[in-house]
Protein backbone atom coordinates (compact mmCIF):
# COMPACT_ATOMS: atom_id res chain seq x y z
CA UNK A 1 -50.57 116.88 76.26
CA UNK A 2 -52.37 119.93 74.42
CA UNK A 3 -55.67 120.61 75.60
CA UNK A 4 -58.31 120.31 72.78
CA UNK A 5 -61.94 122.71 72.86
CA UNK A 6 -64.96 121.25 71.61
CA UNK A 7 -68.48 122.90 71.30
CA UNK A 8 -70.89 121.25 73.69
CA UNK A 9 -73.58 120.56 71.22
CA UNK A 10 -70.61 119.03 69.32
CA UNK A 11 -69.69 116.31 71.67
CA UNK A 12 -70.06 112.77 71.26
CA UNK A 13 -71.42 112.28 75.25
CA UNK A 14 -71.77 108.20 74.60
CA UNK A 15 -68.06 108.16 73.40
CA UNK A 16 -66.97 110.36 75.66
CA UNK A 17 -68.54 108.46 78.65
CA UNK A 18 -67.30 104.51 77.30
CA UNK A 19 -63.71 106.33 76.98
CA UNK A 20 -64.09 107.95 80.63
CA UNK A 21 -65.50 103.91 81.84
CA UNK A 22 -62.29 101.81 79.94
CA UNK A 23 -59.28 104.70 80.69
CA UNK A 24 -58.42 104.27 84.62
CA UNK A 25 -56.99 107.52 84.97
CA UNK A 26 -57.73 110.54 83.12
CA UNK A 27 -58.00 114.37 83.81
CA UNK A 28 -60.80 116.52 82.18
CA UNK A 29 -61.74 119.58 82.29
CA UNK A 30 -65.75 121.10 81.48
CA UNK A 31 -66.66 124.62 81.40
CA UNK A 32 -67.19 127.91 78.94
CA UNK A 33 -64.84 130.35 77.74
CA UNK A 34 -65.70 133.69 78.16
CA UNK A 35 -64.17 135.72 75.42
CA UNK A 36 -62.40 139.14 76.95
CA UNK A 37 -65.17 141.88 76.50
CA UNK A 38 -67.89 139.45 76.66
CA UNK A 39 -70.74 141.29 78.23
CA UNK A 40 -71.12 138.48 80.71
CA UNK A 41 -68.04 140.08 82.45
CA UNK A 42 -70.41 143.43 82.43
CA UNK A 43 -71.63 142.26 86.00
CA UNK A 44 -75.33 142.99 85.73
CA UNK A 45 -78.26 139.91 85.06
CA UNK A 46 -76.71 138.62 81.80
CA UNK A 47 -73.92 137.43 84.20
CA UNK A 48 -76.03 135.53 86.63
CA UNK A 49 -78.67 134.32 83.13
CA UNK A 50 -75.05 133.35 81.98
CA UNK A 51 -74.57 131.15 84.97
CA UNK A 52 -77.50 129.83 85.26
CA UNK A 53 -77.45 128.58 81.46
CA UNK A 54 -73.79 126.89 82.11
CA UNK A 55 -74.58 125.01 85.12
CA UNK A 56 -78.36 123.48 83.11
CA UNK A 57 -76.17 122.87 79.69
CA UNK A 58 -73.15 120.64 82.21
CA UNK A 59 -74.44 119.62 85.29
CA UNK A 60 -75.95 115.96 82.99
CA UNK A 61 -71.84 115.66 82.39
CA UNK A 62 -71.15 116.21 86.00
CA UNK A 63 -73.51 113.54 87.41
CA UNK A 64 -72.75 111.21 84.59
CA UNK A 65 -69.38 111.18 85.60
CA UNK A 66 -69.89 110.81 89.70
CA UNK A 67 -71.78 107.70 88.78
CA UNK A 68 -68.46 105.79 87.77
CA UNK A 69 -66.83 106.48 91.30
CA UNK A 70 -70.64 104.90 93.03
């Protein structure tokens, strides 16, 4: 199976969510690509801003999906 990449702000999170409910077993990954020479990889605060920003814009996904397994 290929992997596909979708923008966050592009996703569908209803349809995504009634697909993850009806398909009994499914792998999925969630997470940014950082782009080599990003300055995020520069180490100072943009990295931990960075960070900080990923885990607000996909932690709703997260706990969206760990209510299907309650």
């Amino acid at each position: 199976m290929r992997a596909s990449f979708e923008p966050l702000a592009q996703v569908d999170g209803e349809r995504f969510f009634e697909r993850v409910a009806r398909v009994k077993k499914a792998e999925w990954i969630i997470g940014r690509v950082v782009q080599p020479g990003s300055t995020v990889l520069a180490g100072d605060n943009s990295t931990e801003q960075w960070l900080l920003e990923t885990v607000d814009a996909l932690l709703p996904f997260y706990e969206r999906a760990i209510s299907f397994y309650e």
